[in-house]
Protein backbone atom coordinates (compact mmCIF):
# COMPACT_ATOMS: atom_id res chain seq x y z
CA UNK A 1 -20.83 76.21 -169.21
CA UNK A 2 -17.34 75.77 -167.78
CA UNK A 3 -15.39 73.82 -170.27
CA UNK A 4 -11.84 72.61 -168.95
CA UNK A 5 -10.78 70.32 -171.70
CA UNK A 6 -11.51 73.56 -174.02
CA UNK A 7 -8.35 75.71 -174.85
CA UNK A 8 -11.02 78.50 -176.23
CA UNK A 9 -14.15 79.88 -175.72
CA UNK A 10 -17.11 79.67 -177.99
CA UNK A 11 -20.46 81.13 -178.17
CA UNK A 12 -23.74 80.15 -180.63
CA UNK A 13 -24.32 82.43 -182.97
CA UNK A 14 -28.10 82.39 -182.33
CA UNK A 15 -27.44 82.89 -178.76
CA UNK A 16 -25.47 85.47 -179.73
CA UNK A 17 -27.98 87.12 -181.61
CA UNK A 18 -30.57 87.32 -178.58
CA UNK A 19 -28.12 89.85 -177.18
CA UNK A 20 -26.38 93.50 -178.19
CA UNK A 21 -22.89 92.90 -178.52
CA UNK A 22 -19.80 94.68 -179.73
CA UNK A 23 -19.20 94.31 -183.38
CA UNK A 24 -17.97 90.88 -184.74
CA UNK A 25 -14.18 90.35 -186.03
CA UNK A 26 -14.53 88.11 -189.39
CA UNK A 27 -11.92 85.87 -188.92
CA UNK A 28 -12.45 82.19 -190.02
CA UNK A 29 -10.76 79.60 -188.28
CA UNK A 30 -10.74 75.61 -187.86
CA UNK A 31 -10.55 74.09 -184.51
CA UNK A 32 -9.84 70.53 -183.99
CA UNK A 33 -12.07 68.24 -181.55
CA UNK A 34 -11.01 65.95 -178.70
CA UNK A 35 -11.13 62.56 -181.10
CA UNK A 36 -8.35 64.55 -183.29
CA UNK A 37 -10.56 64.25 -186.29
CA UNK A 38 -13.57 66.54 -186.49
CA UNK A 39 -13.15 69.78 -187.20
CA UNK A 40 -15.35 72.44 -186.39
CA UNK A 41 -15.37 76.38 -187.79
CA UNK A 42 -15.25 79.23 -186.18
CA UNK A 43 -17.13 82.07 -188.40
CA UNK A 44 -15.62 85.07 -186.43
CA UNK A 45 -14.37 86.35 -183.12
CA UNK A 46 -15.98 89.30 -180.73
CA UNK A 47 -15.80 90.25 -176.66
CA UNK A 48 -18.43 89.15 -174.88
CA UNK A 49 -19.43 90.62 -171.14
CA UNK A 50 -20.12 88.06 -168.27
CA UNK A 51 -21.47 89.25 -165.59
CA UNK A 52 -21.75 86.91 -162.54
CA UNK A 53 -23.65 88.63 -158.92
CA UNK A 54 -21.80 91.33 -158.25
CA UNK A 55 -18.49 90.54 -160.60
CA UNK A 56 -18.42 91.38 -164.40
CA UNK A 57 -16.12 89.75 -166.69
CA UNK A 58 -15.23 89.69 -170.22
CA UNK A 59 -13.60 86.94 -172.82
CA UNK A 60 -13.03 87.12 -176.73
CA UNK A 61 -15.15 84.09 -178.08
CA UNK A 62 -14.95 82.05 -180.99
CA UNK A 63 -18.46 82.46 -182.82
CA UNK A 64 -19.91 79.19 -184.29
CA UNK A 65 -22.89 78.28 -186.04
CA UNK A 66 -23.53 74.68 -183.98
CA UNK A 67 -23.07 74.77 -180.21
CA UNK A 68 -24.49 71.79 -177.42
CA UNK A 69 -25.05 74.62 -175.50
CA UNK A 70 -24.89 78.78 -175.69
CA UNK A 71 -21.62 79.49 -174.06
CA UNK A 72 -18.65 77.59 -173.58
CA UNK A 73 -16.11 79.15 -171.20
CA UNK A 74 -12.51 77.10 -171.90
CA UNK A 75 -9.74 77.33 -170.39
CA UNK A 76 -8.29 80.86 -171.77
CA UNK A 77 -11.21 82.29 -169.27
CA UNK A 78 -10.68 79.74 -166.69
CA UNK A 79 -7.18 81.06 -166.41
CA UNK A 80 -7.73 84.73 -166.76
CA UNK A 81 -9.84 84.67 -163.79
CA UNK A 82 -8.04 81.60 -161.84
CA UNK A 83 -11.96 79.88 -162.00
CA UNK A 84 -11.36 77.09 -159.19
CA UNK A 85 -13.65 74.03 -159.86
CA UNK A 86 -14.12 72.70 -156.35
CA UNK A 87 -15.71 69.27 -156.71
CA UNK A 88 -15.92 68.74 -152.77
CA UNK A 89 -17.55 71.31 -151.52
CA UNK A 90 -19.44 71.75 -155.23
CA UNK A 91 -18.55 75.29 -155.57
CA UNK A 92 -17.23 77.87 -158.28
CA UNK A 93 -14.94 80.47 -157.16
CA UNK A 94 -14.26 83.20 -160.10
CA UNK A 95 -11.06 85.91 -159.59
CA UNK A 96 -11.18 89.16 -160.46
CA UNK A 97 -8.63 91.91 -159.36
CA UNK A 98 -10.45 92.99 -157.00
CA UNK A 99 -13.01 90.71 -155.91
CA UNK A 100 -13.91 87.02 -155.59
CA UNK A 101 -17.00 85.40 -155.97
CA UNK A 102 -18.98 81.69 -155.37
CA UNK A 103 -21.52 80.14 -156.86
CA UNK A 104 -22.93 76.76 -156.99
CA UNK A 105 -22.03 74.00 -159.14
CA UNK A 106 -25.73 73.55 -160.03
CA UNK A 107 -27.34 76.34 -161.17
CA UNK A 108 -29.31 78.13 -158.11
CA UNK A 109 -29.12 81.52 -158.63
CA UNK A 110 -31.76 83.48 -161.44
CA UNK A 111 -32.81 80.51 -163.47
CA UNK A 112 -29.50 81.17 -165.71
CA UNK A 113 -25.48 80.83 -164.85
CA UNK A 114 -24.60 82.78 -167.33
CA UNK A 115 -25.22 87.05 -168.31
CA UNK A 116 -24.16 88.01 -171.36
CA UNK A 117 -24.23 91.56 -171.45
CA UNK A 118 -23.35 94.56 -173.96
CA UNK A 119 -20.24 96.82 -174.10
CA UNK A 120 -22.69 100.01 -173.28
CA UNK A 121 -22.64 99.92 -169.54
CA UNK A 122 -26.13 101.34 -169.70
CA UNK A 123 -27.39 99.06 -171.62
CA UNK A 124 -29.61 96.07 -170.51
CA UNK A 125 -28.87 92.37 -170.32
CA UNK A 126 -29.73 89.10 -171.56
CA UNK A 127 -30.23 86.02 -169.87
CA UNK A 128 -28.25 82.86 -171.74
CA UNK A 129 -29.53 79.77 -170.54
CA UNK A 130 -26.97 76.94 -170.31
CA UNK A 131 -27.08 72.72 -169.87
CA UNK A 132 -28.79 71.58 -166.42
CA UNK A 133 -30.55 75.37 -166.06
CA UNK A 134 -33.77 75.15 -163.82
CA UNK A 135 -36.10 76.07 -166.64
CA UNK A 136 -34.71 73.01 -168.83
CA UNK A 137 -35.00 71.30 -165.63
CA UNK A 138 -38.83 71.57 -165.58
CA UNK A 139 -39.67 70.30 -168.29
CA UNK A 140 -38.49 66.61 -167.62
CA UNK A 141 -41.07 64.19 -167.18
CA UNK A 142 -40.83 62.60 -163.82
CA UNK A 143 -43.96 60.23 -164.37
CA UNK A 144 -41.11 57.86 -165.90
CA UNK A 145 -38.44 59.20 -163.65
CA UNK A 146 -37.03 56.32 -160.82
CA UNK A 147 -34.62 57.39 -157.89
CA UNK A 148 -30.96 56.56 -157.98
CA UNK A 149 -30.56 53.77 -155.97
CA UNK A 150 -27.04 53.19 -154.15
CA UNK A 151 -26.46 50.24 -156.53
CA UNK A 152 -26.48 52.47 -159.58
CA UNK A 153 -24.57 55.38 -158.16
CA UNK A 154 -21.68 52.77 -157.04
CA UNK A 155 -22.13 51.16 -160.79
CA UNK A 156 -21.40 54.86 -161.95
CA UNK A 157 -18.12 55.78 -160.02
CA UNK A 158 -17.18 52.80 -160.34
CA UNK A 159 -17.42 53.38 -164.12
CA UNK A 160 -15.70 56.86 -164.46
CA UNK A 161 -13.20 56.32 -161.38
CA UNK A 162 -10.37 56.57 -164.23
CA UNK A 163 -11.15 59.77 -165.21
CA UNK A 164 -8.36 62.21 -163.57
CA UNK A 165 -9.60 65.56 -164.77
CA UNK A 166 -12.26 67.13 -162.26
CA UNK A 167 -14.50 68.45 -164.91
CA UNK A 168 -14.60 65.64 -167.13
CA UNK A 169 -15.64 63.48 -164.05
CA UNK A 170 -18.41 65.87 -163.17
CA UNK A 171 -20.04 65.71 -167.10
CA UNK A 172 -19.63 62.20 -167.57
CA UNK A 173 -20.68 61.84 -163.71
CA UNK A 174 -23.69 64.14 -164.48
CA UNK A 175 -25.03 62.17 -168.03
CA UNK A 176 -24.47 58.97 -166.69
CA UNK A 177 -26.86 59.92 -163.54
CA UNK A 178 -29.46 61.22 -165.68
CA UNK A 179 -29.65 57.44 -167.57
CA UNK A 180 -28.98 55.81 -163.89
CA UNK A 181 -31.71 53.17 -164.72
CA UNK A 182 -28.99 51.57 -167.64
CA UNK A 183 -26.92 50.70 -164.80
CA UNK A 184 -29.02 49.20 -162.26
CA UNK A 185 -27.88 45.59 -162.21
CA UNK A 186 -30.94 44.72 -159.77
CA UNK A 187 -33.59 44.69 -162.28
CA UNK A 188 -31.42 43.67 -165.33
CA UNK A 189 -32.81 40.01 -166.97
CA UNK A 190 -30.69 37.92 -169.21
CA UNK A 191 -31.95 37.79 -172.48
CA UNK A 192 -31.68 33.94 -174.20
CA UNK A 193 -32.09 34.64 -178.13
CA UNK A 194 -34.87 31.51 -178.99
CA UNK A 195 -32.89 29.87 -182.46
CA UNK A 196 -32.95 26.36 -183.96
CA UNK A 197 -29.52 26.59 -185.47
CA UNK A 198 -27.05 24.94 -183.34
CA UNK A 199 -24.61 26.67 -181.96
CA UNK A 200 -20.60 27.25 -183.42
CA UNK A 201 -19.65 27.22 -179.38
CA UNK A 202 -21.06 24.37 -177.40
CA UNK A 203 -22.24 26.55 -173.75
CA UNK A 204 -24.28 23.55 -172.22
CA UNK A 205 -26.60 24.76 -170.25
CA UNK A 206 -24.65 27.62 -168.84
CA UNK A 207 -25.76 31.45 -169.92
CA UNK A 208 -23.49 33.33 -170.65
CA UNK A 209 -22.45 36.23 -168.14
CA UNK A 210 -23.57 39.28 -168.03
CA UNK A 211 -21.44 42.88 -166.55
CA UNK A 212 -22.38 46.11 -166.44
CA UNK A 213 -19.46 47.43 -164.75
CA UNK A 214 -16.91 47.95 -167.78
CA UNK A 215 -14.92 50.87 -167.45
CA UNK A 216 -15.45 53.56 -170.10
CA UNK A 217 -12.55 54.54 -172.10
């Protein structure tokens, strides 16, 4: 997964284990997290091979022991290869010296974004799944699924419209779609609390109002 607000790159270690790698650097480290509190450790460092169609790559990754997902690819690969995230047309473009490929935002292509291969050319590869891969993808129930409606994708952008960086907006864009239903304000009932004690603020008879549109901060 491409990871702009990421200075490194990071792998799982028990995604790293499901491949044949080059040997791992022991070198412990503590990175800081986006709220400027949590830490998280890093238990060692090795070069991993990425291998997109046609194009192979390679990054030195941060190995840790709890990921969201196998691979992260921050911004030190993002910038070796001049990775362009095109939000409009929703396409990846990935630089190498001598060639340039794209691939779609969404995973189309092999049931997996991501190869991580070995540093024996010879060798075979293994298939890393990542978030939003079509095998994950399957297994959703859509018995309890509802269609975004153009009420709740307007409630959405209208919720992350603040958010300048392209790949921030496209996770928080992408989560907030998959729970569209919290932000469909045609179906959404008041709820009146049923109490004896008398209220501190005298309301009348007027309910109080209800919003879904806040902006996230």
């Amino acid at each position: 997964m491409f990871d702009s607000g990421a200075t490194k790159s990071f792998i799982n270690k028990v995604a790293l284990k499901r491949t044949k790698h080059l040997p791992i650097a022991s070198n412990q480290q503590y990175y800081l997290m986006a709220d400027g509190y949590t830490t998280f450790e890093v238990i060692g460092i090795v070069k991993i091979f990425i291998e997109f169609s046609a194009i192979k790559t390679n990054i030195v990754v941060g190995i840790v022991n709890s990921l969201y997902t196998d691979c992260i690819l921050g911004m030190d690969y993002i910038n070796k290869y001049k990775v362009n995230l095109n939000n409009e047309d929703k396409q990846i473009q990935i630089h190498t010296f001598k060639n340039t490929i794209t691939i779609p935002m969404e995973n189309q292509i092999d049931n997996s974004n991501i190869i991580i291969g070995t540093a024996v050319p010879s060798s075979t590869v293994a298939y890393i799944s990542i978030i939003l891969d079509i095998q994950t993808q399957d297994t959703i129930d859509e018995s309890n699924a509802t269609s975004l409606t153009s009420i709740n994708e307007q409630n959405i952008k209208n919720l992350i419209m603040h958010i300048q960086d392209q790949q921030q907006f496209i996770s928080v864009q992408a989560i907030l779609t998959r729970h569209h239903q919290l932000f469909d304000t045609t179906t959404t009932t008041t709820t009146i609390a049923e109490t004896t004690k008398a209220h501190v603020i005298h309301t009348g008879d007027n309910l109080p109002t209800t919003h879904l549109d806040h902006i996230l901060k």
